[in-house]
Every structure is written in C-alpha cells, then in structure tokens.
N, C-alpha and C. Protein backbone atom coordinates (compact mmCIF):
# COMPACT_ATOMS: atom_id res chain seq x y z
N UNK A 1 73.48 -16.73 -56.59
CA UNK A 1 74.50 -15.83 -57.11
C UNK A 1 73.88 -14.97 -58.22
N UNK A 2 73.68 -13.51 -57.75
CA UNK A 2 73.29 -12.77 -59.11
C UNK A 2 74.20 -12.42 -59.95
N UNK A 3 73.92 -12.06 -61.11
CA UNK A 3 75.03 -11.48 -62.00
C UNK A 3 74.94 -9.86 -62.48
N UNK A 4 75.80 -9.16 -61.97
CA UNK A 4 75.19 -7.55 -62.17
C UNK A 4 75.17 -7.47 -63.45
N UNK A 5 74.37 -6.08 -64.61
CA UNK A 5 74.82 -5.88 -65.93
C UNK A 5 74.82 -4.31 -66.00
N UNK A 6 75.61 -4.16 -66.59
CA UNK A 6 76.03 -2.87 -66.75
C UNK A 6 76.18 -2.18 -68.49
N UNK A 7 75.48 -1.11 -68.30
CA UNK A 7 75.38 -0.15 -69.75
C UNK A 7 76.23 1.24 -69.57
N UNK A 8 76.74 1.57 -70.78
CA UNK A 8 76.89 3.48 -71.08
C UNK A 8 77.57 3.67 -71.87
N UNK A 9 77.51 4.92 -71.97
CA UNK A 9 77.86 5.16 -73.71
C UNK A 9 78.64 6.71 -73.17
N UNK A 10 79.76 7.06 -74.13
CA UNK A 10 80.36 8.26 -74.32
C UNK A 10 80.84 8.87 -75.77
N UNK A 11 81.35 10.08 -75.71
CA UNK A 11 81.62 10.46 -76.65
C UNK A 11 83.01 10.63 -76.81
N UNK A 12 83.60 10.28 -78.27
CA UNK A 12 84.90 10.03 -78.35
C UNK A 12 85.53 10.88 -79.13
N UNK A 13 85.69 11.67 -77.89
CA UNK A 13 86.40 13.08 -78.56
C UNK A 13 88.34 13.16 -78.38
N UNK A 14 89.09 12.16 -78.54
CA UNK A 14 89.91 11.99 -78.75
C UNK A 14 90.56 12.19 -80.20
N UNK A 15 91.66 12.81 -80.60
CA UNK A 15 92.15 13.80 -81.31
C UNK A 15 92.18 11.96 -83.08
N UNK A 16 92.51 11.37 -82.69
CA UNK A 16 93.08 10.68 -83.50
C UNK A 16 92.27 8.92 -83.40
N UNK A 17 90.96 9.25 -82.58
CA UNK A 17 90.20 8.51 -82.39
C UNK A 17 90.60 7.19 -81.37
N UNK A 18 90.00 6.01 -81.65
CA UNK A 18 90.62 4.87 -80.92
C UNK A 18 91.10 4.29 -81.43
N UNK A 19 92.88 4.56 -81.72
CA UNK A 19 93.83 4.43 -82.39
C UNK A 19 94.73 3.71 -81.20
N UNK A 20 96.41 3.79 -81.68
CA UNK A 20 96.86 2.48 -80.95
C UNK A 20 97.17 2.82 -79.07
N UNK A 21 97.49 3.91 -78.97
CA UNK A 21 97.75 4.23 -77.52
C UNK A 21 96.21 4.30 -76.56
N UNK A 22 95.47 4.80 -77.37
CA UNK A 22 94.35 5.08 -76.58
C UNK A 22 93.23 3.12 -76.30
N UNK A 23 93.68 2.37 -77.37
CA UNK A 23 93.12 1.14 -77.33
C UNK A 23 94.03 0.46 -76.33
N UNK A 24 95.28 0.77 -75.95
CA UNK A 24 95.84 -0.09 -75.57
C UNK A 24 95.46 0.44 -73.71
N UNK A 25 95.50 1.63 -73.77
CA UNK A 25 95.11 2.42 -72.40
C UNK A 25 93.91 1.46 -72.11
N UNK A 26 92.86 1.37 -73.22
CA UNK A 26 91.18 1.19 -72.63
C UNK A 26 91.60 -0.59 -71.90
N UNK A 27 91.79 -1.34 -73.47
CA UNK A 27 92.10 -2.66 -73.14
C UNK A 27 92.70 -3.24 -71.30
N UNK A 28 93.61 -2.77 -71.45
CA UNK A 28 94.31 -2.05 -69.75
C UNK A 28 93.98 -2.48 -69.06
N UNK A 29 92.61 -1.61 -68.62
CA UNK A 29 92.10 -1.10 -67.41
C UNK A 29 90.75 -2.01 -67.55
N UNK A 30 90.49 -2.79 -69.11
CA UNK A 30 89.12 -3.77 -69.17
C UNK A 30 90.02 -4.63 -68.21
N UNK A 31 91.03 -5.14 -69.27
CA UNK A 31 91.20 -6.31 -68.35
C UNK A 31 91.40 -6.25 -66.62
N UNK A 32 91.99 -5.27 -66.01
CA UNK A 32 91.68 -5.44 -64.25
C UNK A 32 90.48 -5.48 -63.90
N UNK A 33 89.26 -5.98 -64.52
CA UNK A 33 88.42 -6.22 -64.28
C UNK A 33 87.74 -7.41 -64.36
N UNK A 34 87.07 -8.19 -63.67
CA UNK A 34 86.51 -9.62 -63.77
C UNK A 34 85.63 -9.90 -64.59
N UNK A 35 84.60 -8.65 -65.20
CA UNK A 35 83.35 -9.01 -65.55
C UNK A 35 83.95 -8.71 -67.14
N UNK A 36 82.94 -9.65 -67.94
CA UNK A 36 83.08 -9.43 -69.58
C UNK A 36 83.23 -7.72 -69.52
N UNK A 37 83.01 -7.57 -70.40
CA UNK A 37 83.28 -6.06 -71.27
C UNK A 37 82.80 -6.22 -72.41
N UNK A 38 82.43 -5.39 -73.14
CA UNK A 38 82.15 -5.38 -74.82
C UNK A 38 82.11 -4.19 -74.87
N UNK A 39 82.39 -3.27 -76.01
CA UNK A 39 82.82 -2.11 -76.73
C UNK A 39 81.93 -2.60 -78.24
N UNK A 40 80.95 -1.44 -78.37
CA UNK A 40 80.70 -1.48 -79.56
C UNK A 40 80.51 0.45 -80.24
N UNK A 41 80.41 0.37 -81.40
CA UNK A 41 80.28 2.26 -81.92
C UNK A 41 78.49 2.07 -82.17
N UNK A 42 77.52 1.44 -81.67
CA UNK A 42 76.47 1.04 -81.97
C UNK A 42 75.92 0.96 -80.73
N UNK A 43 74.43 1.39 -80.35
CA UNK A 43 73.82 0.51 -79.04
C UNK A 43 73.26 -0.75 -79.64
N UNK A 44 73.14 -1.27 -81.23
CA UNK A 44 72.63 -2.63 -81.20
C UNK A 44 73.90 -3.34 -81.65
N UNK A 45 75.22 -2.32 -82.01
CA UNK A 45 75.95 -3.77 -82.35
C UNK A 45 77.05 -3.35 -83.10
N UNK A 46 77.98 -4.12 -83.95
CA UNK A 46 78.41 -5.06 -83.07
C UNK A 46 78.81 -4.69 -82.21
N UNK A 47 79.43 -6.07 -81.07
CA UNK A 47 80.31 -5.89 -79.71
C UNK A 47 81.36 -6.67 -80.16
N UNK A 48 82.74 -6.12 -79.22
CA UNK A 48 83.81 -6.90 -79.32
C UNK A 48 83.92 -6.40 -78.14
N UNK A 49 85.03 -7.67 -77.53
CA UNK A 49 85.31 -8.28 -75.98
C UNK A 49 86.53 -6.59 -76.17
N UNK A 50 86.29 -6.20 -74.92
CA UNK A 50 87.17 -4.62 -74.55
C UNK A 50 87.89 -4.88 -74.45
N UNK A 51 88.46 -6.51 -73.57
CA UNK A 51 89.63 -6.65 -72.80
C UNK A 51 90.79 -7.59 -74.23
N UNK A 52 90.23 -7.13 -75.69
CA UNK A 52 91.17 -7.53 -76.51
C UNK A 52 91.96 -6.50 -77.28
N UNK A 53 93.04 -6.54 -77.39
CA UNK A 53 93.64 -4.91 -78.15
C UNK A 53 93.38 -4.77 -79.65
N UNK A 54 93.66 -6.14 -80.60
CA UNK A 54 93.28 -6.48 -82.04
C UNK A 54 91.38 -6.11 -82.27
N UNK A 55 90.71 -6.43 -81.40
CA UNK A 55 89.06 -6.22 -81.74
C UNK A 55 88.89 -4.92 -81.34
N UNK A 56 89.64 -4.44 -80.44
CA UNK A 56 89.22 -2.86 -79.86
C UNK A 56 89.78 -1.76 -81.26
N UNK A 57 91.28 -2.52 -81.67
CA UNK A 57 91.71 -1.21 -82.67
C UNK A 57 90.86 -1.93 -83.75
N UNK A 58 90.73 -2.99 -84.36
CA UNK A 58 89.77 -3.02 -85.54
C UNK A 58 88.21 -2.55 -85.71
N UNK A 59 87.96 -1.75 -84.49
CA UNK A 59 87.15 -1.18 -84.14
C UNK A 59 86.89 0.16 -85.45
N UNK A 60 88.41 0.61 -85.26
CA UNK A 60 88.51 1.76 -85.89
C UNK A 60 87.52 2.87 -85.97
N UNK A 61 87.23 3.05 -84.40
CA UNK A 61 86.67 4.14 -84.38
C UNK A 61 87.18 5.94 -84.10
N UNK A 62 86.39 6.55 -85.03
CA UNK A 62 87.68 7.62 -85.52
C UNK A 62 86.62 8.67 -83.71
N UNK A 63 87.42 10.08 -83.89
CA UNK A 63 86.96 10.71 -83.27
C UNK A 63 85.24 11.58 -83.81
N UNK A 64 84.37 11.50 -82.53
CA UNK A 64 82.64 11.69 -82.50
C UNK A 64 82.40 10.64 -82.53
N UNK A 65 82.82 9.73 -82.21
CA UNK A 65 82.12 8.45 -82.44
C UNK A 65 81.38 8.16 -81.02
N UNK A 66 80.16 7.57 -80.43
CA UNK A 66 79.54 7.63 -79.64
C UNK A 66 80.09 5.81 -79.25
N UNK A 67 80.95 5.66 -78.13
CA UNK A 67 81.17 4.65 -77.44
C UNK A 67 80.58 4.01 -76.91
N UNK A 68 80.12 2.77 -77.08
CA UNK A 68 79.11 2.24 -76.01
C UNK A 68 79.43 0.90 -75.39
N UNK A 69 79.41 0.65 -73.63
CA UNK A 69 80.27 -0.16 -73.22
C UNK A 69 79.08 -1.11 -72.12
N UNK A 70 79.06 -2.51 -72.32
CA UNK A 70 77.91 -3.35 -71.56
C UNK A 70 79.30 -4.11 -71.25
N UNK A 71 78.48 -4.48 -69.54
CA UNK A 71 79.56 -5.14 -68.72
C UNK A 71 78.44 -6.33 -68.22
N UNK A 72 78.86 -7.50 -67.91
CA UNK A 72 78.96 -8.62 -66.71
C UNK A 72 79.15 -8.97 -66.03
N UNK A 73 78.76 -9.19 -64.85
CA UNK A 73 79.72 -9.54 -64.08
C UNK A 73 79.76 -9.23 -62.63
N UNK A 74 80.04 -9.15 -61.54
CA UNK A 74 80.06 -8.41 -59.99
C UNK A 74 80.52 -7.60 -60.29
N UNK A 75 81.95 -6.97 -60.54
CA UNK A 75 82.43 -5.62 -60.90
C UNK A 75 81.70 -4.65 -61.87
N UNK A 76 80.83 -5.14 -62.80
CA UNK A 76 80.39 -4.48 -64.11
C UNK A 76 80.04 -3.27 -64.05
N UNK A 77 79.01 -2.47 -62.62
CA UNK A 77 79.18 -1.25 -62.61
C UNK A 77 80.34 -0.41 -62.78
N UNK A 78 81.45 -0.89 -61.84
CA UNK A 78 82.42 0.09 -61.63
C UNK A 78 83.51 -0.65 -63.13
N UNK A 79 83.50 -1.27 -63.51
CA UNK A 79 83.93 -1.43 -64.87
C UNK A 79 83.55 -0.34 -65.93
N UNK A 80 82.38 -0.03 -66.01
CA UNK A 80 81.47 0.39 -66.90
C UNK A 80 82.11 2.30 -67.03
N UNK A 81 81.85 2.54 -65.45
CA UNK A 81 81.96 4.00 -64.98
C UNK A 81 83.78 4.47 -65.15
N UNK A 82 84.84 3.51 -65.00
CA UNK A 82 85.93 3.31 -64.72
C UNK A 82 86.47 3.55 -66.31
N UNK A 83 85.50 2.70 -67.46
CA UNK A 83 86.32 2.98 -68.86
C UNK A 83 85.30 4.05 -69.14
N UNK A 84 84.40 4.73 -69.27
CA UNK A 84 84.05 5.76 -69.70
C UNK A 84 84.45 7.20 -69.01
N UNK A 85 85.09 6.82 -67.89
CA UNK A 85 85.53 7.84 -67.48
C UNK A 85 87.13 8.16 -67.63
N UNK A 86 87.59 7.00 -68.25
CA UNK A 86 89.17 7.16 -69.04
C UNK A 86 88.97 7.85 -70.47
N UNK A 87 87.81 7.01 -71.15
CA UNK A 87 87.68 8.17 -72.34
C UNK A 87 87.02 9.44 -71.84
N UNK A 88 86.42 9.93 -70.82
CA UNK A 88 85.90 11.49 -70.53
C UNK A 88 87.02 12.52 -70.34
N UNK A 89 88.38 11.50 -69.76
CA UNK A 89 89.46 11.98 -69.84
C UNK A 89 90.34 12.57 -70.92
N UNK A 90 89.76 11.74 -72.01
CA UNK A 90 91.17 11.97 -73.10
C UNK A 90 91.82 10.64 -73.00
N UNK A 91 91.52 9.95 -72.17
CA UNK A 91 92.70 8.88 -71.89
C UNK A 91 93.96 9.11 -71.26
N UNK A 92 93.88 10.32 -70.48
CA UNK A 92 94.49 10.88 -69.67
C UNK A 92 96.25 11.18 -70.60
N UNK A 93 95.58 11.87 -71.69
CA UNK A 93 96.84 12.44 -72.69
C UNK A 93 96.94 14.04 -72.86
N UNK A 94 95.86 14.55 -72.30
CA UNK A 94 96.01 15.66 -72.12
C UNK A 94 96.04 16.91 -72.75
N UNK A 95 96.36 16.51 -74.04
CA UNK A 95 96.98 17.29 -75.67
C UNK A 95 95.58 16.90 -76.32
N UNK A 96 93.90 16.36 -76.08
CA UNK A 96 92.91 16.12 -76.70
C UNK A 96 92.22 17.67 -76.60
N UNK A 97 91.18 17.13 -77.61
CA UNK A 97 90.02 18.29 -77.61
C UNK A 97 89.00 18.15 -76.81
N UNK A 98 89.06 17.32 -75.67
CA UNK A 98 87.86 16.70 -75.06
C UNK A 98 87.39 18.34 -74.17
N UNK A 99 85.59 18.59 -74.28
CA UNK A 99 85.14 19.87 -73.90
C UNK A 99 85.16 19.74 -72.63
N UNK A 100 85.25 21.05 -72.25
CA UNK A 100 85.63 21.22 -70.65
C UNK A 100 84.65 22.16 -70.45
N UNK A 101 83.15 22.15 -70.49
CA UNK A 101 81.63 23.16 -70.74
C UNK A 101 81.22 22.83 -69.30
C-alpha cells in the first residue's frame, strides 16, 4: 500500500483574509477528504490539521499571505488541487479582489 503526498501553495487574495466564512468554506471541503491536510502561512511551518475550523482561523492569516497546503493520503493530490483552487476562487464569494490577468 503506497501512500501518495501532496504539496502547493497559493496566494490569499481574499478581501478580509482567512477569516470566519472563508475558514469555514476551506475546513469543508478538507474534511470530504480522506487524506490528512495541513495548512500552514510558511513552507517550513507551522502546520495545522485543515480539516479543523479553531487551528485554520487561529491561523489568522490576513490577505497576501502565501498559503501552503501538504496532503496524505490516496486522495492527497486531488485534495491539494481542490483547496487551492477554492482559494483561486475567492472562495467562491465573488465580491474579492482575486486578479483575473
């Protein structure tokens, strides 16, 4: 049994950062997923588990903050691609500054 691992990072151009709607959106969509998750504003650190809403908002990461998301797991690719592409969205709120270049 292998175990896939998964990396990537985005930019968090959300108006009011990862505040309570947008943590609760990410948290969400970690948890329909099997494999760990971790969310950190660092590529060395810290991590906190994605699929928690209290470690994701004590995160308190404001907007520019460079997201970075390592997965575990069989699903972990499409985990990985699935929450960075909710924040590429805006978090699908629509009213963000996220660039459209």
């Amino acid at each position: 049994m292998s175990t896939t691992q998964q990396h990537g990072s985005i930019l968090l151009t959300h108006a009011v950062g990862l505040h309570a709607r947008p943590s609760v959106k990410l948290t969400k969509l970690a948890k329909g997923f099997a494999a760990r998750i971790e969310l950190a504003m660092a590529n060395s650190g810290p991590w906190v588990d994605a699929k928690s809403i209290v470690k994701v908002m004590g995160a308190k990461a404001p907007q520019g903050t460079v997201l970075y998301f390592r997965a575990e797991g069989a699903d972990a690719v499409e985990a990985v691609q699935a929450l960075t592409d909710l924040v590429a969205r805006d978090f699908d709120e629509g009213g963000g500054d996220a660039a459209s270049s």
